[in-house]
Protein backbone atom coordinates (compact mmCIF):
# COMPACT_ATOMS: atom_id res chain seq x y z
CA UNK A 1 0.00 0.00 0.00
CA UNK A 2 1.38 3.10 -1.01
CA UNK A 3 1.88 6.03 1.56
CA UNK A 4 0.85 9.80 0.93
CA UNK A 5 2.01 12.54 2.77
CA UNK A 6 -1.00 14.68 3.40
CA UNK A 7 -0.02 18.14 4.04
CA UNK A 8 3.16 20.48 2.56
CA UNK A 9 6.41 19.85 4.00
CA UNK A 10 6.63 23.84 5.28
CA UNK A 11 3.20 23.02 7.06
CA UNK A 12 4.61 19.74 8.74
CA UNK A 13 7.93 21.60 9.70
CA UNK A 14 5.06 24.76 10.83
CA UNK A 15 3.11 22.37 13.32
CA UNK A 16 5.86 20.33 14.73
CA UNK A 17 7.81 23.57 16.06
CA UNK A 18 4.41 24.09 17.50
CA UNK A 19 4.12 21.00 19.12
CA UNK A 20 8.12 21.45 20.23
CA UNK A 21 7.30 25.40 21.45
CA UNK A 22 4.60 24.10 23.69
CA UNK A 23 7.01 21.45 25.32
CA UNK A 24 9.42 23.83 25.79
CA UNK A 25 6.73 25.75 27.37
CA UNK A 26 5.64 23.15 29.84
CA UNK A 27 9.36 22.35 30.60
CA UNK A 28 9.89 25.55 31.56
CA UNK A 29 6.94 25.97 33.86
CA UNK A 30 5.75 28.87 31.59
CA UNK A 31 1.99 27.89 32.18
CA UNK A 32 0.24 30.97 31.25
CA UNK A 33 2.34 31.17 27.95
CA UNK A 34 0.79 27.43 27.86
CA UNK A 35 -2.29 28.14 28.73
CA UNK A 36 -3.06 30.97 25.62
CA UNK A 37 -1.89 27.85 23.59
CA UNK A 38 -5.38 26.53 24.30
CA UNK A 39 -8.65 27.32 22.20
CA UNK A 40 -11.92 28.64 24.07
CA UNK A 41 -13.32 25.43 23.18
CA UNK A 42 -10.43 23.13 23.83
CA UNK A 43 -11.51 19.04 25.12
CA UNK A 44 -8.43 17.84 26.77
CA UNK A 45 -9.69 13.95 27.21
CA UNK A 46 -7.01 11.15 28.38
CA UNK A 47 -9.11 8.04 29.02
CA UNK A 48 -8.21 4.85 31.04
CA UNK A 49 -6.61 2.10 29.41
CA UNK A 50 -7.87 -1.68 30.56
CA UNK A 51 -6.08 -4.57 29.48
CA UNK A 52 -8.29 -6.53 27.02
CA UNK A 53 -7.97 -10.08 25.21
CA UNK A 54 -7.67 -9.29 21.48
CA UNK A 55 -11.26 -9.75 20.19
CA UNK A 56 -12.17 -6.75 22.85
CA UNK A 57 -9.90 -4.63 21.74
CA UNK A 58 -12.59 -1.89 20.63
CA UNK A 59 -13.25 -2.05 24.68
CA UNK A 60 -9.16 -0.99 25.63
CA UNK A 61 -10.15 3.07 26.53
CA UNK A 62 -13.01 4.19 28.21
CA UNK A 63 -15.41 5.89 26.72
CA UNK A 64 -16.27 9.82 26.97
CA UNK A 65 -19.17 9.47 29.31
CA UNK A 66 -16.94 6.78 31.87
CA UNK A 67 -14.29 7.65 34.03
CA UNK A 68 -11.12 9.01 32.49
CA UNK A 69 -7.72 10.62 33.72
CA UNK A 70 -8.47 13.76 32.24
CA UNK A 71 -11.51 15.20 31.49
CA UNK A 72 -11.22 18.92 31.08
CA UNK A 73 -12.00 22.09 29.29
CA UNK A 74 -10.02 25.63 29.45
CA UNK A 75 -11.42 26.89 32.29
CA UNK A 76 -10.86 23.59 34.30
CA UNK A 77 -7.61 23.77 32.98
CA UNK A 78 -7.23 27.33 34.41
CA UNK A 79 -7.92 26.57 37.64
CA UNK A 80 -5.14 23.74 37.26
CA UNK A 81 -2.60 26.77 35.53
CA UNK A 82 -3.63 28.99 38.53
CA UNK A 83 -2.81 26.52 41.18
CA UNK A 84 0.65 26.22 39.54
CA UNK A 85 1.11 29.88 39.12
CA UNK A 86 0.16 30.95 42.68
CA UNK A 87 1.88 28.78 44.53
CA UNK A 88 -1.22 27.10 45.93
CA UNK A 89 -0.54 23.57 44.46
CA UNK A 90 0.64 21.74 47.37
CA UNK A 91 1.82 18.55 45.71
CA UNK A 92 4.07 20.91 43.28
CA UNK A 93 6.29 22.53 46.41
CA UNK A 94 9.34 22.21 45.38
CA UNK A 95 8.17 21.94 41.84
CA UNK A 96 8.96 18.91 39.56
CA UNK A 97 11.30 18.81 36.72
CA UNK A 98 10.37 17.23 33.64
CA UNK A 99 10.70 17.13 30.28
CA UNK A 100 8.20 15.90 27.50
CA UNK A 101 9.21 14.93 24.27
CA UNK A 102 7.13 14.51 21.05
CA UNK A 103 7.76 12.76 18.27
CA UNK A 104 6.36 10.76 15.25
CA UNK A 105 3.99 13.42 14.35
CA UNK A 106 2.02 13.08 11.47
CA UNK A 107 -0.75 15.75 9.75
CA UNK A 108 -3.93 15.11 8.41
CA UNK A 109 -7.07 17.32 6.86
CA UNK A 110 -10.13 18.09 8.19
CA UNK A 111 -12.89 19.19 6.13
CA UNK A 112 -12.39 23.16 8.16
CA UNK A 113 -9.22 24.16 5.93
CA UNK A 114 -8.08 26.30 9.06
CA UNK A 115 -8.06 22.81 11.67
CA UNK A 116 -5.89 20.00 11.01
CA UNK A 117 -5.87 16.61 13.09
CA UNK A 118 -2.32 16.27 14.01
CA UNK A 119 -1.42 12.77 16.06
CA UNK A 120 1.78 12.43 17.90
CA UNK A 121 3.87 9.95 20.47
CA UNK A 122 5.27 11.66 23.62
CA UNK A 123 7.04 10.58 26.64
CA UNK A 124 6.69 12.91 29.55
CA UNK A 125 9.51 12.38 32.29
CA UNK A 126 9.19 13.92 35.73
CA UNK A 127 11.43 14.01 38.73
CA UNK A 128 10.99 15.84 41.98
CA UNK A 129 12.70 15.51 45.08
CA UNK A 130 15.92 13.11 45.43
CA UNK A 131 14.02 9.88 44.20
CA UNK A 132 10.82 10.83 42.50
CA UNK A 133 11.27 9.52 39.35
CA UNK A 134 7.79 9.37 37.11
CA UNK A 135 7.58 8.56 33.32
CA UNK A 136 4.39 8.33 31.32
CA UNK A 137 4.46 7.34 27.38
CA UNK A 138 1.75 7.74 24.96
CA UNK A 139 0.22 9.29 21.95
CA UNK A 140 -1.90 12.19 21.41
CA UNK A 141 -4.53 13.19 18.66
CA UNK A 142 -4.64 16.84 18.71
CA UNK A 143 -6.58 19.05 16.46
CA UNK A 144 -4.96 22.20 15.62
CA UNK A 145 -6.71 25.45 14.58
CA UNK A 146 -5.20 28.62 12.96
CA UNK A 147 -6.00 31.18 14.58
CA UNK A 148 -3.99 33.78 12.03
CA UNK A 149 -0.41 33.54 9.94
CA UNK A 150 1.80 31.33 11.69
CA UNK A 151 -0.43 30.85 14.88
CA UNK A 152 -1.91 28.29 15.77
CA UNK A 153 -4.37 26.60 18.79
CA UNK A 154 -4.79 23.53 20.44
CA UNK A 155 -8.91 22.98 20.24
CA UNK A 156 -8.90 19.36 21.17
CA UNK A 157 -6.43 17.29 22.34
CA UNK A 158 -6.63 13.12 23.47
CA UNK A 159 -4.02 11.44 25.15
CA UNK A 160 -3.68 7.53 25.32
CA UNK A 161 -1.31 6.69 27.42
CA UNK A 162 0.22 3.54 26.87
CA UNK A 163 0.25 2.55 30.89
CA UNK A 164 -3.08 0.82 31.95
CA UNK A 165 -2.16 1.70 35.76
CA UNK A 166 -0.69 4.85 36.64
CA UNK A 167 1.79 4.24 39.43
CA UNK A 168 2.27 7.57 40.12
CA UNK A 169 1.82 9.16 42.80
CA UNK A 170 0.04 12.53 41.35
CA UNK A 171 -0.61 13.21 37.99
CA UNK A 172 0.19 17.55 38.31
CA UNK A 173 1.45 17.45 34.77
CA UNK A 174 0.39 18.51 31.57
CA UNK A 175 0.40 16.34 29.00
């Protein structure tokens, strides 16, 4: 089967320094710059992963209306920014370190010419303290609206991460 790439190579190069910007972003605890990233509108949806024989496999992530990891919106995610940003997020004192890496990103159209579905792997490593040591791998499916020449927002974003239990012991990261 042949492959096709979807979108101009300028427009790949375009969205992945996006993707790589907002990384930076989170690495560098710049939430607000982060959080104007995000689209009025945004769904920011990770749900749970359950270990299923092979013929179930349509069953593996829960569905919107279950439980999930994530279920929020921009102004939920606010509140999360603003804990961050003031100080008052008591599992974050002394703040973690991490570092999230994207890769394997690859474009596609939508029928909006201005919104493309963009799908990604990350890892996302996080250490705090002397022994803290936290990892969690994945992929995302993001869609990605312009929002003028070169700019661009995050209006949905789903993250599957590939663990079925998180052994964490907080999940105060941003995915």
């Amino acid at each position: 089967m042949p492959v096709t790439v979807d979108v101009p190579l300028e427009l790949q190069h375009e969205l992945e320094q996006f993707l790589f910007l907002e990384a930076k972003l989170l690495d560098d605890r710049l939430y607000a710059d982060w959080y104007a990233l995000l689209a009025e509108d945004l769904v920011y949806w990770a749900p749970t992963r359950r270990n299923r024989l092979r013929r179930e496999w349509d069953l593996e992530n829960s569905k919107p209306t279950e439980l999930a990891l994530f279920n929020d919106n921009k102004q939920t995610l606010g509140w999360k920014v603003n804990q961050f940003l003031t100080g008052s997020h008591w599992s974050e004192d002394p703040p973690s370190r991490t570092r999230h890496l994207v890769t394997n990103v690859v474009i596609r159209r939508t029928v909006d010419s201005d919104e493309f579905l963009v799908r990604s792997n990350f890892l996302c490593y996080r250490n705090r303290l002397e022994r803290e040591t936290d990892m969690w791998v994945g992929e995302r499916e993001d869609l990605l609206r312009a929002t003028g020449p070169r700019q661009w927002q995050i209006a949905s974003r789903t993250i599957l991460i590939d663990q079925s239990v998180v052994q964490s012991k907080n999940m105060s990261v941003f995915l």
